[in-house]
N, C-alpha and C. Protein backbone atom coordinates (compact mmCIF):
# COMPACT_ATOMS: atom_id res chain seq x y z
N UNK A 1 -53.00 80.61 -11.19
CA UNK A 1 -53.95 81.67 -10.92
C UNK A 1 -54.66 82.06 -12.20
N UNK A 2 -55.90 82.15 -12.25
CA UNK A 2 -56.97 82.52 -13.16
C UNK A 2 -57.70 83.83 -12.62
N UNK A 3 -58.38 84.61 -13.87
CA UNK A 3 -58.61 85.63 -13.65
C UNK A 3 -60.22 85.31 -13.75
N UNK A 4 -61.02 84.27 -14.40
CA UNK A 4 -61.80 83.97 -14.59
C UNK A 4 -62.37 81.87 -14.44
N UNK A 5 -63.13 82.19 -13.81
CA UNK A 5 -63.83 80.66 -13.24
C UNK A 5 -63.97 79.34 -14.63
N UNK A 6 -62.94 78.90 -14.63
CA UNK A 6 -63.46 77.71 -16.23
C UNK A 6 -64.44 77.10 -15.88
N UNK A 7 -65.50 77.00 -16.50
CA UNK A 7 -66.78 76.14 -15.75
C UNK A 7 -66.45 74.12 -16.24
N UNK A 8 -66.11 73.69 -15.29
CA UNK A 8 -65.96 71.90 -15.82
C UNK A 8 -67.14 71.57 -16.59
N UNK A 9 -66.71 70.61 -17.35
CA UNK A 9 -67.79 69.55 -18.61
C UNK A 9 -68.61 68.94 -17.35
N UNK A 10 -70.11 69.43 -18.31
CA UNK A 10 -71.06 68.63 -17.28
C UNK A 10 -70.80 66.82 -17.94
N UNK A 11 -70.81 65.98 -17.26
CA UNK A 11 -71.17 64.26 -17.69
C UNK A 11 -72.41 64.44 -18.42
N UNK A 12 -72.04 62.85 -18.98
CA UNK A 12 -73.34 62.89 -20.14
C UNK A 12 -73.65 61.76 -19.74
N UNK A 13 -75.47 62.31 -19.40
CA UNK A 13 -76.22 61.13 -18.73
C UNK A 13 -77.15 60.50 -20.37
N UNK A 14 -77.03 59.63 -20.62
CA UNK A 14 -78.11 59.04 -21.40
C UNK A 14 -78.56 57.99 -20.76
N UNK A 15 -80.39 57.84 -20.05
CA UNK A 15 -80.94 56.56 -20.38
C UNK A 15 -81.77 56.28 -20.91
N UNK A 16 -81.31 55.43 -21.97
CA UNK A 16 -82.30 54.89 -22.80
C UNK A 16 -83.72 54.41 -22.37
N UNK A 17 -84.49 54.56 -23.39
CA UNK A 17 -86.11 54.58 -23.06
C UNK A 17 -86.55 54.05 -24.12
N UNK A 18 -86.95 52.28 -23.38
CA UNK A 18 -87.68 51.28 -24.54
C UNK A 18 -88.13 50.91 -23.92
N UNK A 19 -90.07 50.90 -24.48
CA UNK A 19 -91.08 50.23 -24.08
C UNK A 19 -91.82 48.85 -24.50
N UNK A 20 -91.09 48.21 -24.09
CA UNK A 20 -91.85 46.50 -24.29
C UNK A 20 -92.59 46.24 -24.10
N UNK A 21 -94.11 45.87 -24.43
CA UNK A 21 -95.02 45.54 -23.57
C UNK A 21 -95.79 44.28 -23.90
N UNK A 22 -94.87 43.17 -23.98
CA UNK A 22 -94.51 42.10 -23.72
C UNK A 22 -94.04 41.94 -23.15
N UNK A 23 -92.91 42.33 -22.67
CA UNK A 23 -91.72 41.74 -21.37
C UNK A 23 -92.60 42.75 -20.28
N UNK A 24 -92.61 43.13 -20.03
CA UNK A 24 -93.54 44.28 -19.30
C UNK A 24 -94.74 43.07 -18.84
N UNK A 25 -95.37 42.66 -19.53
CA UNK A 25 -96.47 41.79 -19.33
C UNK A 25 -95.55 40.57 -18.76
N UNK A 26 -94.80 39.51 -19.08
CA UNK A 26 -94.33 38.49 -18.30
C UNK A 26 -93.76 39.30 -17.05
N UNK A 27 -92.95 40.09 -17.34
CA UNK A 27 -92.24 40.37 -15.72
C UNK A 27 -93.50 40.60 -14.71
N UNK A 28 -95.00 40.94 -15.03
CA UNK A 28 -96.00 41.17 -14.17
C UNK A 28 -96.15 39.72 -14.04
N UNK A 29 -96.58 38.71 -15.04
CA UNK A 29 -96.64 37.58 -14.70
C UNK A 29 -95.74 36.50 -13.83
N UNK A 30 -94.62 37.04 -13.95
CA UNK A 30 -93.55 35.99 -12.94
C UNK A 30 -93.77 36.74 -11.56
N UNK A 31 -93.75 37.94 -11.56
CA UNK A 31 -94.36 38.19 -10.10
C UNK A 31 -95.52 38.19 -9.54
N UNK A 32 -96.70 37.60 -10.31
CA UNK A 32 -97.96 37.06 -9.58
C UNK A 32 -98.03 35.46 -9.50
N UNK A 33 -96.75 34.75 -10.37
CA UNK A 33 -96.74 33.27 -9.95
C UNK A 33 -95.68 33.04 -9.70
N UNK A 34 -94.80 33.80 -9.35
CA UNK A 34 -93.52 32.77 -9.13
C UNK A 34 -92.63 32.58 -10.18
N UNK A 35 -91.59 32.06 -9.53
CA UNK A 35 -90.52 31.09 -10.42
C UNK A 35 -91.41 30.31 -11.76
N UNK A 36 -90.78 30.21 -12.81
CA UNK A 36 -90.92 29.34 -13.15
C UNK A 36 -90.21 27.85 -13.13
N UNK A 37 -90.92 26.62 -13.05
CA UNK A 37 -89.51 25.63 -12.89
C UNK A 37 -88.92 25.10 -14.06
N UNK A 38 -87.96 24.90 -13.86
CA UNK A 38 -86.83 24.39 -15.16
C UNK A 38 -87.49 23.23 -16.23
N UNK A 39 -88.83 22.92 -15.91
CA UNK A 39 -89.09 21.89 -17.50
C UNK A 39 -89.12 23.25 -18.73
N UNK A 40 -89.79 24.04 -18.44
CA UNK A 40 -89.80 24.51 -19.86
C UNK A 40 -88.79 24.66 -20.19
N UNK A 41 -87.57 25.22 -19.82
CA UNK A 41 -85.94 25.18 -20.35
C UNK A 41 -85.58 23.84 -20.72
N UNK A 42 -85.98 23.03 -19.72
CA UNK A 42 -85.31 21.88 -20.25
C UNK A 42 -85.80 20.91 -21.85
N UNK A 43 -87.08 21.31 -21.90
CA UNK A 43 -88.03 21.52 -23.15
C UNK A 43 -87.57 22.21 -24.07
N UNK A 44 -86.83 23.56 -24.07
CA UNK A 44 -86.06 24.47 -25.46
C UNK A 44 -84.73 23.87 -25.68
N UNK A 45 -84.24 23.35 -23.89
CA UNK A 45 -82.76 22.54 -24.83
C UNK A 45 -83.16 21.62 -25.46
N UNK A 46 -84.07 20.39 -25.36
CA UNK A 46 -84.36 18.93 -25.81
C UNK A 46 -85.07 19.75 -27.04
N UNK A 47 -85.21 20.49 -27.70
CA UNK A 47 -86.13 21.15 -28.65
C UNK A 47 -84.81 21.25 -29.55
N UNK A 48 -84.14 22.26 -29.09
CA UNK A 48 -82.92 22.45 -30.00
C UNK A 48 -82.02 21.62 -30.27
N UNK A 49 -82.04 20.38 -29.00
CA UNK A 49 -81.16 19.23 -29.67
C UNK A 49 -81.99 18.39 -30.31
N UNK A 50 -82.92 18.12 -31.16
CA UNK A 50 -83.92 16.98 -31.80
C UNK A 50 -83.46 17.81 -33.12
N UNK A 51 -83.65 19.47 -33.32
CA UNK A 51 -83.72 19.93 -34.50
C UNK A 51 -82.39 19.43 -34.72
N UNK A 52 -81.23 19.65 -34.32
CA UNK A 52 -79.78 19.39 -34.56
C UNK A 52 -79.78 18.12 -34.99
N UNK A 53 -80.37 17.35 -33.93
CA UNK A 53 -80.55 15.96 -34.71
C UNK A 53 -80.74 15.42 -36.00
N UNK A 54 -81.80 15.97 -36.26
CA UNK A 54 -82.70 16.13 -37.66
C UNK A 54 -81.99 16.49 -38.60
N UNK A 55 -81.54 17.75 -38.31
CA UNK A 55 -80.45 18.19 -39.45
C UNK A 55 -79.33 17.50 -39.60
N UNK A 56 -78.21 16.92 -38.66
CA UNK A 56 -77.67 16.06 -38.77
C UNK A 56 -77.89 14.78 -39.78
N UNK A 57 -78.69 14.31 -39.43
CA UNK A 57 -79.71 13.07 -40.41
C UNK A 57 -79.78 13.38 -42.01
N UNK A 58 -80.50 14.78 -42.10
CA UNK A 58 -80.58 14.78 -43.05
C UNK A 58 -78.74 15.59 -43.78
N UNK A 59 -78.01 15.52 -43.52
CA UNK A 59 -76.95 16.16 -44.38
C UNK A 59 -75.86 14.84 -44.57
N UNK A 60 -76.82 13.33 -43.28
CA UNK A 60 -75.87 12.32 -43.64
C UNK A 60 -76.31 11.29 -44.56
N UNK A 61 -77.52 11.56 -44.99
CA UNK A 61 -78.03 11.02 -46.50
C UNK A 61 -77.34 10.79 -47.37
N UNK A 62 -77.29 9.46 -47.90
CA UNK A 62 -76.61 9.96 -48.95
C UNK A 62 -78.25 10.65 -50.36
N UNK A 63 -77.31 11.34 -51.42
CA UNK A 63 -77.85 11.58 -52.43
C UNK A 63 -78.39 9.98 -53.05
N UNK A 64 -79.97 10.14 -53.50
CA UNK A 64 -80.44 8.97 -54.33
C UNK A 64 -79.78 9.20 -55.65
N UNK A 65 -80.04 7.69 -55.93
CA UNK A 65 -79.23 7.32 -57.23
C UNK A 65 -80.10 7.75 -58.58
N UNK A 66 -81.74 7.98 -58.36
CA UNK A 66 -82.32 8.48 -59.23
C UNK A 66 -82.01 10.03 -59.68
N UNK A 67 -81.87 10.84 -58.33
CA UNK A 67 -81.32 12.17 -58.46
C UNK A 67 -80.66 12.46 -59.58
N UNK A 68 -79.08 11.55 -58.95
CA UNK A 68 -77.84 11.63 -59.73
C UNK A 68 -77.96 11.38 -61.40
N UNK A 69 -78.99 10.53 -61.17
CA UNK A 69 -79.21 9.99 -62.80
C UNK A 69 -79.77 11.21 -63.51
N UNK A 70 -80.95 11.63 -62.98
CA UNK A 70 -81.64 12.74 -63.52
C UNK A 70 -80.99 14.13 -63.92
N UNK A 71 -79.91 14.32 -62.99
CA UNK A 71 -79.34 15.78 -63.60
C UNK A 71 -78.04 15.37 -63.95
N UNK A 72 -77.96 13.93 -63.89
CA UNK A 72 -76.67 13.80 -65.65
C UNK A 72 -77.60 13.89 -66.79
N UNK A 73 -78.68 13.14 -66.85
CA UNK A 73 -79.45 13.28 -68.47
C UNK A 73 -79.86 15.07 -68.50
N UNK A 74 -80.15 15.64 -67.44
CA UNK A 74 -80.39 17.17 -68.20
C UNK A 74 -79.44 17.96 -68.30
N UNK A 75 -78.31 17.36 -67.83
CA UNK A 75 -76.86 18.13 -68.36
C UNK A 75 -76.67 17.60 -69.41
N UNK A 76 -76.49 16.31 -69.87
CA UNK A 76 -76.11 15.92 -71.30
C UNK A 76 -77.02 16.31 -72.53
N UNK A 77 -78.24 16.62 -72.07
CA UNK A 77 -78.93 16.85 -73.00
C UNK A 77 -78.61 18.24 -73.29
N UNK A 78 -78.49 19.44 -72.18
CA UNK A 78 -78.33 20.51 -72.15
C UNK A 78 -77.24 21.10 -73.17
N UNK A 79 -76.02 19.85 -72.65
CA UNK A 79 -74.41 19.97 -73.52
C UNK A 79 -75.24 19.64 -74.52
N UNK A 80 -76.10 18.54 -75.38
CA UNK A 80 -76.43 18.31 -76.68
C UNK A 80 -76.93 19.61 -77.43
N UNK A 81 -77.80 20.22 -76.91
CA UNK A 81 -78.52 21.46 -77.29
C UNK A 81 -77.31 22.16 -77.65
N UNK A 82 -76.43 22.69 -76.47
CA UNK A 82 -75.13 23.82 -76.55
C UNK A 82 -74.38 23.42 -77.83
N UNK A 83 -74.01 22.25 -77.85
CA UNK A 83 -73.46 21.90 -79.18
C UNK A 83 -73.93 22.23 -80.44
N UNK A 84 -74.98 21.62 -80.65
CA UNK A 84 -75.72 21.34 -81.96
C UNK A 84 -76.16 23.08 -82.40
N UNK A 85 -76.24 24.00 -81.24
CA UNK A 85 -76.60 25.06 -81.77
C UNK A 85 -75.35 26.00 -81.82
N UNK A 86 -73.90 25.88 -81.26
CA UNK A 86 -72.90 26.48 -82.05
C UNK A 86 -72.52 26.02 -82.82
N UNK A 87 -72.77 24.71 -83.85
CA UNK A 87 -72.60 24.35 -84.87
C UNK A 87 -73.22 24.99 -85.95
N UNK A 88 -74.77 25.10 -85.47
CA UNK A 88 -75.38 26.16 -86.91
C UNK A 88 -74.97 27.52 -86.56
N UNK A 89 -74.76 27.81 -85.50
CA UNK A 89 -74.74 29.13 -85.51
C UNK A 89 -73.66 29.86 -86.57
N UNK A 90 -72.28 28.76 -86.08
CA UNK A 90 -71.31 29.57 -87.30
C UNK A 90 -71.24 29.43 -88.80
């Protein structure tokens, strides 16, 4: 027994309010033509598997042998420099 009415927690309504108007524009467009049919999907998967491809390809390269050559001579030269100048330095 209460002497006074507890008033219950009102619920908490939030709905969010975001205006796209791009998607807004296709959703008008799929309902003045229709479905679209599955080539263009099938076009973003065959899209995303060529790039995979590609990248694949290129990470199974090997490194050229000119590369390798080139940044041993600018490391050795680099070590030559490092050397020759803590030698005068001390």
């Amino acid at each position: 027994m209460s002497f006074f009415k507890t008033p219950k927690p009102r619920k908490f309504e939030y709905k969010p309010r975001f205006y796209d108007p791009k998607k807004e524009e296709l959703e008008q467009l799929k309902a003045k033509y229709g479905p679209i049919e599955g080539n263009s999907y099938n076009r973003r998967i065959n899209f995303r598997q060529a790039m995979q491809e590609k990248k694949d390809e290129k990470i199974k390269k090997p490194i050229p042998i000119t590369k390798i050559i080139l940044i041993a001579a600018v490391l050795m030269i680099a070590l030559y420099f490092l050397l020759t100048f803590v030698e005068t330095w001390k």
